[in-house]
Protein backbone atom coordinates (compact mmCIF):
# COMPACT_ATOMS: atom_id res chain seq x y z
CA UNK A 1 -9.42 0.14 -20.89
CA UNK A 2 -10.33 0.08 -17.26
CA UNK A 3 -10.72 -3.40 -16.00
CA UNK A 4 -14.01 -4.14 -14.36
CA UNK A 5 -14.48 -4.98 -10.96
CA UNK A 6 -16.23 -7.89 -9.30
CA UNK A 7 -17.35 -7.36 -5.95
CA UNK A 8 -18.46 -10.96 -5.71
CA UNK A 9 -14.48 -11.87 -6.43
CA UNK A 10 -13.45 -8.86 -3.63
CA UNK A 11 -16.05 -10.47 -1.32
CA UNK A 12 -14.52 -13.74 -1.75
CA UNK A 13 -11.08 -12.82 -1.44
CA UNK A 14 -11.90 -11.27 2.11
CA UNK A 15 -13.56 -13.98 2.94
CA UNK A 16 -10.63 -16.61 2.03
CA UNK A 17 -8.50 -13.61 3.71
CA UNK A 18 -10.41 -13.94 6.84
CA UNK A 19 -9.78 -17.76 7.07
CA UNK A 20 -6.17 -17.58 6.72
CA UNK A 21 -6.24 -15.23 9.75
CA UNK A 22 -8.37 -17.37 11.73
CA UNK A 23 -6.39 -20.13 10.73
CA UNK A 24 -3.21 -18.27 11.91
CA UNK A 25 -5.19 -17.09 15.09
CA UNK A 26 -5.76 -20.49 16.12
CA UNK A 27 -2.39 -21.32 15.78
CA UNK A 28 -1.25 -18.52 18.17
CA UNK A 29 -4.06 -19.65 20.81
CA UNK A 30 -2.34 -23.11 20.63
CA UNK A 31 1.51 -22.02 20.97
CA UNK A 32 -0.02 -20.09 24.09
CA UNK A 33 0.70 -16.55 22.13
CA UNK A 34 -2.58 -15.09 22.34
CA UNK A 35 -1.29 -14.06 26.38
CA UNK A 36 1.14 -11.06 26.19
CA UNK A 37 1.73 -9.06 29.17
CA UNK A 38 2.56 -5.99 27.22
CA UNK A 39 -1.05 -6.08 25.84
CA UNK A 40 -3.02 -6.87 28.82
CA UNK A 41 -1.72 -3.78 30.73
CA UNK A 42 -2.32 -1.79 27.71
CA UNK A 43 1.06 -0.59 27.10
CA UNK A 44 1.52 -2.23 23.59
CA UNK A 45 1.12 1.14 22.29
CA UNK A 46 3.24 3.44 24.91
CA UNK A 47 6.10 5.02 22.26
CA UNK A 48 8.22 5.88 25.66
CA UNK A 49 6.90 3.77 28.18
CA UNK A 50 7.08 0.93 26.46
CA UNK A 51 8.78 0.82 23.25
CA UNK A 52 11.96 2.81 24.20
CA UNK A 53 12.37 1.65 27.49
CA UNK A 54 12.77 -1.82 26.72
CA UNK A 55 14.65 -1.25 23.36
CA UNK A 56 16.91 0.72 25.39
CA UNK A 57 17.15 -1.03 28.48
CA UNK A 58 18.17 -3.80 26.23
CA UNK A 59 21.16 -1.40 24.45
CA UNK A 60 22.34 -0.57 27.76
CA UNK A 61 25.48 -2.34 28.77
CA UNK A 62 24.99 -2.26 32.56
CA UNK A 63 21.27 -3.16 32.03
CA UNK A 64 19.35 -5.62 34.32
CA UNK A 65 19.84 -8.00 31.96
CA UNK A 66 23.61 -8.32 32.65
CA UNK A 67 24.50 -9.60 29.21
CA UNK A 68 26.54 -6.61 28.82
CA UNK A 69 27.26 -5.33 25.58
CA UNK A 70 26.07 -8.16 23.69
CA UNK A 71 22.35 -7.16 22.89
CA UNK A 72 24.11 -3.57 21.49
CA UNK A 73 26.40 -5.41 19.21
CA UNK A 74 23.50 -7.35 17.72
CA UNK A 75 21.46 -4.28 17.57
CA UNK A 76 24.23 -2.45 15.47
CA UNK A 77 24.70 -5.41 13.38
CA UNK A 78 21.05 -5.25 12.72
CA UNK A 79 20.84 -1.71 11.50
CA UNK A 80 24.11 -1.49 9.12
CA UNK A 81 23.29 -4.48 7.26
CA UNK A 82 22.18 -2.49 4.02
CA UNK A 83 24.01 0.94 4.48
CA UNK A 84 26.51 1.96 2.69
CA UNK A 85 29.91 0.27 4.15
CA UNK A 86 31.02 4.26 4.70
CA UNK A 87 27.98 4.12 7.49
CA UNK A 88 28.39 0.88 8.70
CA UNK A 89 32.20 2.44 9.71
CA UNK A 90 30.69 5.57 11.08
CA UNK A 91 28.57 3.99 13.40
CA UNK A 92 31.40 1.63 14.96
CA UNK A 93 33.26 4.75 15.76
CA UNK A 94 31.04 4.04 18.91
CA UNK A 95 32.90 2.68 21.24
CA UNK A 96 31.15 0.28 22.42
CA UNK A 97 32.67 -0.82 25.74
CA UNK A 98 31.86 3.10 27.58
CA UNK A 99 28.38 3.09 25.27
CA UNK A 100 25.33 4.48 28.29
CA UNK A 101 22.06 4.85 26.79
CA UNK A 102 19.02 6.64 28.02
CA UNK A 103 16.04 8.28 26.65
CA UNK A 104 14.17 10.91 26.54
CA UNK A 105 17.30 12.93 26.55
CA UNK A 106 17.48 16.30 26.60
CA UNK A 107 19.04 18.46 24.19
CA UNK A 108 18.20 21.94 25.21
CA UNK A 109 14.68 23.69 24.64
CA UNK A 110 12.90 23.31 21.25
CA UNK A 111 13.31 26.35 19.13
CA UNK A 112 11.95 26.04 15.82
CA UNK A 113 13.08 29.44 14.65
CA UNK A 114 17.02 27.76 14.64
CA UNK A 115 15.93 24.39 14.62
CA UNK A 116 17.31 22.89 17.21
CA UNK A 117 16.86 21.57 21.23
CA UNK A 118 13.70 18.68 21.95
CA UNK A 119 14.60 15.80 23.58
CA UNK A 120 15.59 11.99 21.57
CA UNK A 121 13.50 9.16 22.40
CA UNK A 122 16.69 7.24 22.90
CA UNK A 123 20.47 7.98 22.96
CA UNK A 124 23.62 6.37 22.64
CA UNK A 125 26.71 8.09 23.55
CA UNK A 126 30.47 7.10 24.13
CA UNK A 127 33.68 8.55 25.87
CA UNK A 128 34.50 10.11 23.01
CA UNK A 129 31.38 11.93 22.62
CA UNK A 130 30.20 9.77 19.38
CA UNK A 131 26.68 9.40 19.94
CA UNK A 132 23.47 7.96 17.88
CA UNK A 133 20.32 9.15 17.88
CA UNK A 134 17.19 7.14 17.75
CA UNK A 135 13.57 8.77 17.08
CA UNK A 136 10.67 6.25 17.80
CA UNK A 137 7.34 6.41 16.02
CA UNK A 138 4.70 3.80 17.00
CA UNK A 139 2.32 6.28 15.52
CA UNK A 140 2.34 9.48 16.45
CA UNK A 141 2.91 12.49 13.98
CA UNK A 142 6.23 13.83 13.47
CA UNK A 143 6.80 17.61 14.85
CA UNK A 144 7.81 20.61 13.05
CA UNK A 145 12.12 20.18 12.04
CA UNK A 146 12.03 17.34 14.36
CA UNK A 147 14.84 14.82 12.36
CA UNK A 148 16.31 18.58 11.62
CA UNK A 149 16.74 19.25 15.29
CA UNK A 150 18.32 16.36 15.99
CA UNK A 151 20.50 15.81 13.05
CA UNK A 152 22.13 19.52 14.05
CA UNK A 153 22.91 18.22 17.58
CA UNK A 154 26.62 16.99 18.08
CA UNK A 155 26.85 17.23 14.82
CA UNK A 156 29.91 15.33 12.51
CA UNK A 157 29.65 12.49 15.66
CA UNK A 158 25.68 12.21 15.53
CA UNK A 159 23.65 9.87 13.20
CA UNK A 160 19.79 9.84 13.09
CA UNK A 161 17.74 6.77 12.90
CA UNK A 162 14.05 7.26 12.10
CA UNK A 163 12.74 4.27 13.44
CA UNK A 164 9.19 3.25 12.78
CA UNK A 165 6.84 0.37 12.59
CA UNK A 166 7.15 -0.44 8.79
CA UNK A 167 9.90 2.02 7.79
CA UNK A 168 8.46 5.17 6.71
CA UNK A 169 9.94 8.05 5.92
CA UNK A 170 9.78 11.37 7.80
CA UNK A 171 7.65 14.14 6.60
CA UNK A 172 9.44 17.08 4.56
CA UNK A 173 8.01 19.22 8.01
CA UNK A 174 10.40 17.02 9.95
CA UNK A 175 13.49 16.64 8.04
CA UNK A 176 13.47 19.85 6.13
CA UNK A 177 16.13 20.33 3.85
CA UNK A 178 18.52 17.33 4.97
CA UNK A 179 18.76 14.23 1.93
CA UNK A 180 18.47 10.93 3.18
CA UNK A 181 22.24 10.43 3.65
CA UNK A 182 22.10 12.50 6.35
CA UNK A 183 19.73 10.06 8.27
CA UNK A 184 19.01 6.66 8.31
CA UNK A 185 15.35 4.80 8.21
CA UNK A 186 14.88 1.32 10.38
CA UNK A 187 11.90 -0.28 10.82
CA UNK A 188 10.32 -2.47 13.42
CA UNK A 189 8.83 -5.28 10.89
CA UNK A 190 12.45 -5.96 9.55
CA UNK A 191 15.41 -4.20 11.77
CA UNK A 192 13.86 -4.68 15.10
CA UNK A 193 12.37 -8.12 14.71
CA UNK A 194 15.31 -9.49 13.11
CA UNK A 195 17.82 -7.94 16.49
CA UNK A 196 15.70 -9.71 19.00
CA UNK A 197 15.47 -12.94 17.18
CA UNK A 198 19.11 -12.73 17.28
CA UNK A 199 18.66 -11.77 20.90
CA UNK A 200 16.30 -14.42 21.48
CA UNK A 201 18.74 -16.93 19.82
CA UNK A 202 21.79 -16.04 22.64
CA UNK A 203 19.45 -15.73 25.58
CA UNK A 204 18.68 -19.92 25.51
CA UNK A 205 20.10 -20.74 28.80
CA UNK A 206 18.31 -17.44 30.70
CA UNK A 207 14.27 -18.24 30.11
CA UNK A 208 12.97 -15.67 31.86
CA UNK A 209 15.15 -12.96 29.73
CA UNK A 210 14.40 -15.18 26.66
CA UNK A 211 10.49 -15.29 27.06
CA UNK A 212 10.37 -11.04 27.93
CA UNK A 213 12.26 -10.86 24.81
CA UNK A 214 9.73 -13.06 23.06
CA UNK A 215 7.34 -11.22 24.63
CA UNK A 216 7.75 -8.00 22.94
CA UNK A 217 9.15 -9.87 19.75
CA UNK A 218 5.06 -11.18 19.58
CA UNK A 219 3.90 -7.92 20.43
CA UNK A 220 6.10 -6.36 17.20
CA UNK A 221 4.65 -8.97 15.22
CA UNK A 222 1.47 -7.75 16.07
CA UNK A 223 1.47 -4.22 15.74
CA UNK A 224 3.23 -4.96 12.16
CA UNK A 225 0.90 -7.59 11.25
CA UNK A 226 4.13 -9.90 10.70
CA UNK A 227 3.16 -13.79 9.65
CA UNK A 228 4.82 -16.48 9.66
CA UNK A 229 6.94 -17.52 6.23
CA UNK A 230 4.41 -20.05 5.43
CA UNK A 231 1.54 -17.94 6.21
CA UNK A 232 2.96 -14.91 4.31
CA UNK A 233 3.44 -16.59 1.20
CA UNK A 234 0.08 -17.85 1.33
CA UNK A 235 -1.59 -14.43 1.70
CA UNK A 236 1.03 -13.29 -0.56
CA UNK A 237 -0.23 -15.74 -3.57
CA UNK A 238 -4.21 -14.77 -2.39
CA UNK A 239 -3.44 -11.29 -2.82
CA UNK A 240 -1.50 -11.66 -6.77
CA UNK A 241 -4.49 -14.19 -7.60
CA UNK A 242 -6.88 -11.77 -7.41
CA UNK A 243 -4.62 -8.24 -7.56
CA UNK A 244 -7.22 -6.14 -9.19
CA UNK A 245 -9.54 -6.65 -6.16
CA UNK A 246 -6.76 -6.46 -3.71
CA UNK A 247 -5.81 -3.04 -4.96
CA UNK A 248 -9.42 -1.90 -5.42
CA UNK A 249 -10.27 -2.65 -1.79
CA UNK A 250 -6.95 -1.35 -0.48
CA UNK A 251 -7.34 2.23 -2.35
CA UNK A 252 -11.02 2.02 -0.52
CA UNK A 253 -10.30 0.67 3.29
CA UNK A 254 -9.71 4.57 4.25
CA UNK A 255 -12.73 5.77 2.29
CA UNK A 256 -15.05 3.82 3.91
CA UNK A 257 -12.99 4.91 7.28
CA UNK A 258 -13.00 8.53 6.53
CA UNK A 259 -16.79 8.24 5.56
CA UNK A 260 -18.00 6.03 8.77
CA UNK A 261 -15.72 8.04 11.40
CA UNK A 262 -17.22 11.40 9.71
CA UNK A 263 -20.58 9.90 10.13
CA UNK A 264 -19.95 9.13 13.92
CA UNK A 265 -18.64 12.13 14.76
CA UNK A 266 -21.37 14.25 13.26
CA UNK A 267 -23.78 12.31 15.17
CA UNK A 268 -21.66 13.21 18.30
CA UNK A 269 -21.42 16.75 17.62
CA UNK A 270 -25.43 17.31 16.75
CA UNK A 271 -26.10 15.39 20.21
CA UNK A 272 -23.65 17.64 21.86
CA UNK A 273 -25.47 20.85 20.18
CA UNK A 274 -28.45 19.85 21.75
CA UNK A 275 -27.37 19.65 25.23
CA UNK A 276 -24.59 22.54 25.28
CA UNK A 277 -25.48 24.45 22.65
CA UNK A 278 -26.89 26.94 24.78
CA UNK A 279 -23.89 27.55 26.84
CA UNK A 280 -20.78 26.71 24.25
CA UNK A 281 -20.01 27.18 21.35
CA UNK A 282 -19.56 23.90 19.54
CA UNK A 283 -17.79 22.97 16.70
CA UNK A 284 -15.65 20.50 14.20
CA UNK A 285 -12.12 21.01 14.03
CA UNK A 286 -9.69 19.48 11.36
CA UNK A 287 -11.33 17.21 8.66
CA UNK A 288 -11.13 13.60 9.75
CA UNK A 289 -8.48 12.60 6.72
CA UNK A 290 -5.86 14.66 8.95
CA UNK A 291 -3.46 13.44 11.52
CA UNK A 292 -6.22 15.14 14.45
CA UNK A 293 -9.76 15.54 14.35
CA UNK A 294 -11.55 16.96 17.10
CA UNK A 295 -15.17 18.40 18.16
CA UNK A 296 -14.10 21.67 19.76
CA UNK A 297 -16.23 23.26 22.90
CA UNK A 298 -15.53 26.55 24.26
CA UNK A 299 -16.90 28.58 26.55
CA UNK A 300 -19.40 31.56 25.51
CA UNK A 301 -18.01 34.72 25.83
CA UNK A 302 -14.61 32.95 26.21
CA UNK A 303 -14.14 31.99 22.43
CA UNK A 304 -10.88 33.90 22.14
CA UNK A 305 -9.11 32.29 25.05
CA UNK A 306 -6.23 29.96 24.12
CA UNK A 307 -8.06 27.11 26.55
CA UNK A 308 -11.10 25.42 25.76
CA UNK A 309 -12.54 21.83 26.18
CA UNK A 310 -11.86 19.02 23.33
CA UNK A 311 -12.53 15.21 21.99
CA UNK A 312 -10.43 13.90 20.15
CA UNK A 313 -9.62 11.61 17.60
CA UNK A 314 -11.57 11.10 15.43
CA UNK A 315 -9.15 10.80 12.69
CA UNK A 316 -8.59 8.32 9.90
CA UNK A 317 -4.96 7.65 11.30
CA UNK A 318 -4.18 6.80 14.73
CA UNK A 319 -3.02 9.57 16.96
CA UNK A 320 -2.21 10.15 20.58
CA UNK A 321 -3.95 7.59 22.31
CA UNK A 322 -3.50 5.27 18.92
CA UNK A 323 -7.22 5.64 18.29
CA UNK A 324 -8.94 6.08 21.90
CA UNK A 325 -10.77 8.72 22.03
CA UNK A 326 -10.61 11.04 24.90
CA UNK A 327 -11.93 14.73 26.05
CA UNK A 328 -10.00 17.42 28.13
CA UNK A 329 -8.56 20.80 28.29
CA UNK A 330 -6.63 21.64 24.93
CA UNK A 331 -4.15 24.18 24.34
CA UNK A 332 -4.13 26.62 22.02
CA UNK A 333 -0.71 26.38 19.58
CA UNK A 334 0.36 24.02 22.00
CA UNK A 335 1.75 26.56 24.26
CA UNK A 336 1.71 25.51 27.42
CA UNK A 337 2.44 27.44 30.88
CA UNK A 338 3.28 26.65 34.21
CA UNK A 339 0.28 28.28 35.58
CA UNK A 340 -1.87 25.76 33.46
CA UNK A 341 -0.86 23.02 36.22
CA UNK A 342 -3.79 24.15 38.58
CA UNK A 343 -6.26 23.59 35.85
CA UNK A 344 -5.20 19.66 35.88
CA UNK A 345 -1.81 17.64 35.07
CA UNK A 346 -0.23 18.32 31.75
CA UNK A 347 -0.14 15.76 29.27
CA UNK A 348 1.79 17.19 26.74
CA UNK A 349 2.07 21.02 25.10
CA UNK A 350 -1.08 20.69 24.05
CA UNK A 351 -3.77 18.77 26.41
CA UNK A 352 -4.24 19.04 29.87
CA UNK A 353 -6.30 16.69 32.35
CA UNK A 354 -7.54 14.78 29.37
CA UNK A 355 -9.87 11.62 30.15
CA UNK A 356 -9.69 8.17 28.52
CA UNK A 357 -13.12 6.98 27.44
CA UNK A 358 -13.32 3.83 29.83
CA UNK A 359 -14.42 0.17 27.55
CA UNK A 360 -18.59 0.48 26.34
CA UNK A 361 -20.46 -2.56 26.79
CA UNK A 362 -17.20 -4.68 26.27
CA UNK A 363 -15.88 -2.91 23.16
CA UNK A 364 -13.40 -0.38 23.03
CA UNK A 365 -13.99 3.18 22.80
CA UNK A 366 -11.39 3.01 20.07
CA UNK A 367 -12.25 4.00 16.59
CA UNK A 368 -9.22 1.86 15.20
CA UNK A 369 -9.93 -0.67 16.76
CA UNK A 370 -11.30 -3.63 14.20
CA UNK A 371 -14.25 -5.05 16.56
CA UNK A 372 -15.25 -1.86 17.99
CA UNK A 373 -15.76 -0.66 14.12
CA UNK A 374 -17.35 -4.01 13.33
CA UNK A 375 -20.30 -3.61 16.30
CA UNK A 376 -20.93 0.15 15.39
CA UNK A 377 -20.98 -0.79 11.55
CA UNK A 378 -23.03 -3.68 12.07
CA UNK A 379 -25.44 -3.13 15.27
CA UNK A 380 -27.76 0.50 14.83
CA UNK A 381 -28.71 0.15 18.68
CA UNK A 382 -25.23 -0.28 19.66
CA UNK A 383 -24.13 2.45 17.67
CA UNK A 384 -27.16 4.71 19.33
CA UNK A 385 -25.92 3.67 22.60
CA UNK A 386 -22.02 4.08 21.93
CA UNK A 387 -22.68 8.16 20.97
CA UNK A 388 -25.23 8.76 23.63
CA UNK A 389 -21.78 7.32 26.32
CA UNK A 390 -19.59 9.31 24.35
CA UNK A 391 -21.66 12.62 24.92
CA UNK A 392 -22.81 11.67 28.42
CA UNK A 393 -19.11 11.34 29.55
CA UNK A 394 -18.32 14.23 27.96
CA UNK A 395 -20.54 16.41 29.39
CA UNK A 396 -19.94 15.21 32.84
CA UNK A 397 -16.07 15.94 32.50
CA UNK A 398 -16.98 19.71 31.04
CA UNK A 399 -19.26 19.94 34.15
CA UNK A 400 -16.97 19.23 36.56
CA UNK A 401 -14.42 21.29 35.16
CA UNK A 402 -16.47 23.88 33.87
CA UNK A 403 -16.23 26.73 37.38
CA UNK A 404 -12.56 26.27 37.42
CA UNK A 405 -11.45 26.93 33.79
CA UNK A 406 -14.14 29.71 34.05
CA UNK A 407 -12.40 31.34 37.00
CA UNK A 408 -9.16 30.70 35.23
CA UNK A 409 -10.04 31.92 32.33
CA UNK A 410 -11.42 35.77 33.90
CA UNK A 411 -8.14 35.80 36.27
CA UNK A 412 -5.78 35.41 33.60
């Protein structure tokens, strides 16, 4: 028998919910945690930028911080706790003393046909040409045979870590046929945490080290929604207390996403018909449950060309900007040319000149983010105002970009 649901209990469970964050918020605020550097220059969700750069700048053994090899033995430490002692020997074939790291390293152009080349967020190799492989997802989507690619490089002296914020696994598009011996999952709630506490913990006598390390160790803790011990167990107990409604409103939280963003985005499109609906063609691209979901605008006349104009995301799940939206010049297939570069600057494959909606009224234009959701749920005039920006900025990018990918587009 199906067990009946009380949405007065679900509404009171959010609501004791929303006191233990508040409670935990005003904590932070008092420790002085609320200020992190990371987050201020919005970098807290750079996968290269800013994740890899400062894991690996940590790894390296000549890095600024001059501690040497010390922040790499930790790190290894870290990650071999709970493989198989066969792996945890593997691994310290590195040798550790001639260890450089780097990322973004290349490994020889993609080709999906062989599956092989792309380039690893970071890599560790040695003298002896042992070498470990680290792929970074904050929360972008994984590409076609990506952990493939990268498993077949150097292979018999390369192992794969699949590092991500709460230790998924890879999709079957990126690892293929491999098994999961052949790679190895780490996680940033438990692996990464846990190596820069021990960081943290040998840095005493160098503050300024010790508080960038802290730093980023708050800014983990954030993006993982990490509590304290004390505070975990109490949300833990909230959330068995009343377990029916906890897993009734988690199996609903990206319903009433997918139905709201769907709902915003329609009301985007329809205000874009009306205004360019007369020169473009206009219309949605993949559902909003995928990993992108766009509004598409291409030129009339020019519907077959491989560049057009796009917004995107308006996805459930965050995506390249981790939620912001943004418009510019997509790519067809993702198949990018050098002769694209007078059109604007690449910013990946697949977009090109692409603009980041600047903050509305205070609010980010950010459809994951919590209080930008909240206002557009909660205010109808806001939300009125919020679409008409959306469109209006829109328009004036395609506008000012409209005579030059026309004159592209008939030249080539």
């Amino acid at each position: 028998m199906i067990k009946k649901i009380d949405l007065k209990q679900c509404e009171q469970m959010l609501t004791d919910t929303c006191k233990l964050i508040r409670h935990q918020q005003e904590k932070e605020k008092l420790r002085g945690e609320k200020f992190n550097i990371f987050s201020i220059l919005k970098m807290e969700h750079r996968e290269n930028d800013t994740h890899s750069a400062f894991i690996a700048e940590l790894l390296n053994p000549k890095g600024t911080h001059l501690c040497g090899t010390l922040f790499l033995e930790l790190f290894l430490k870290s990650i071999t706790d709970e493989q198989k002692e066969e792996n945890f020997n593997k691994i310290h074939k590195l040798d550790i003393p001639s260890t450089k790291v780097k990322t973004e390293h290349y490994i020889g152009p993609r080709n999906d046909k062989d599956k092989t080349g792309g380039r690893i967020d970071i890599y560790l190799w040695d003298k002896n040409n042992n070498c470990i492989s680290i792929e970074n997802k904050i929360y972008a989507v994984d590409q076609y045979a990506q952990i493939e690619r990268y498993y077949k490089h150097n292979e018999g002296k390369n192992t794969v870590y699949y590092l991500t914020l709460w230790g998924n696994k890879p999709s079957i598009n990126s690892c293929g046929s491999l098994s999961e011996s052949d790679y190895h999952i780490i996680s940033y709630k438990k692996h990464i945490i846990e190596w820069l506490t021990l960081c943290m913990k040998e840095t005493y006598d160098y503050p300024t080290l010790r508080e960038s390390i802290k730093q980023y160790t708050l800014l983990i803790k954030k993006l993982t929604h990490t509590m304290n011990n004390e505070e975990e167990n109490e949300l833990f107990s909230l959330i068995l207390k009343n377990y029916d409604e906890a897993v009734y409103l988690a199996e609903n939280v990206n319903k009433a996403l997918s139905k709201f963003k769907g709902r915003l985005r329609e009301t985007v499109f329809k205000k874009l018909q009306e205004k360019l609906g007369n020169d473009y063609l206009i219309y949605k691209g993949s559902n909003i449950e995928s990993s992108y979901s766009q509004i598409w605008i291409k030129l009339k006349g020019k519907e077959e060309q491989k560049l057009f104009f796009g917004i995107q995301s308006f996805a459930v799940n965050k995506d390249n900007y981790f939620g912001q939206l943004f418009v510019g010049i997509f790519i067809f297939n993702g198949d990018y040319k050098d002769e694209y570069i007078e059109l604007g600057r690449k910013r990946s494959n697949w977009w090109l000149e692409d603009y980041l909606f600047e903050d509305f009224k205070g609010y980010k234009v950010d459809l994951c983010d919590s209080d930008t959701l909240k206002k557009l749920s909660l205010d109808n005039d806001f939300y009125k105002d919020f679409t008409d920006y959306i469109v209006t900025k829109s328009i004036n990018y395609i506008n000012s970009h409209h005579d030059k990918l026309a004159t592209f587009l008939i030249n080539n």
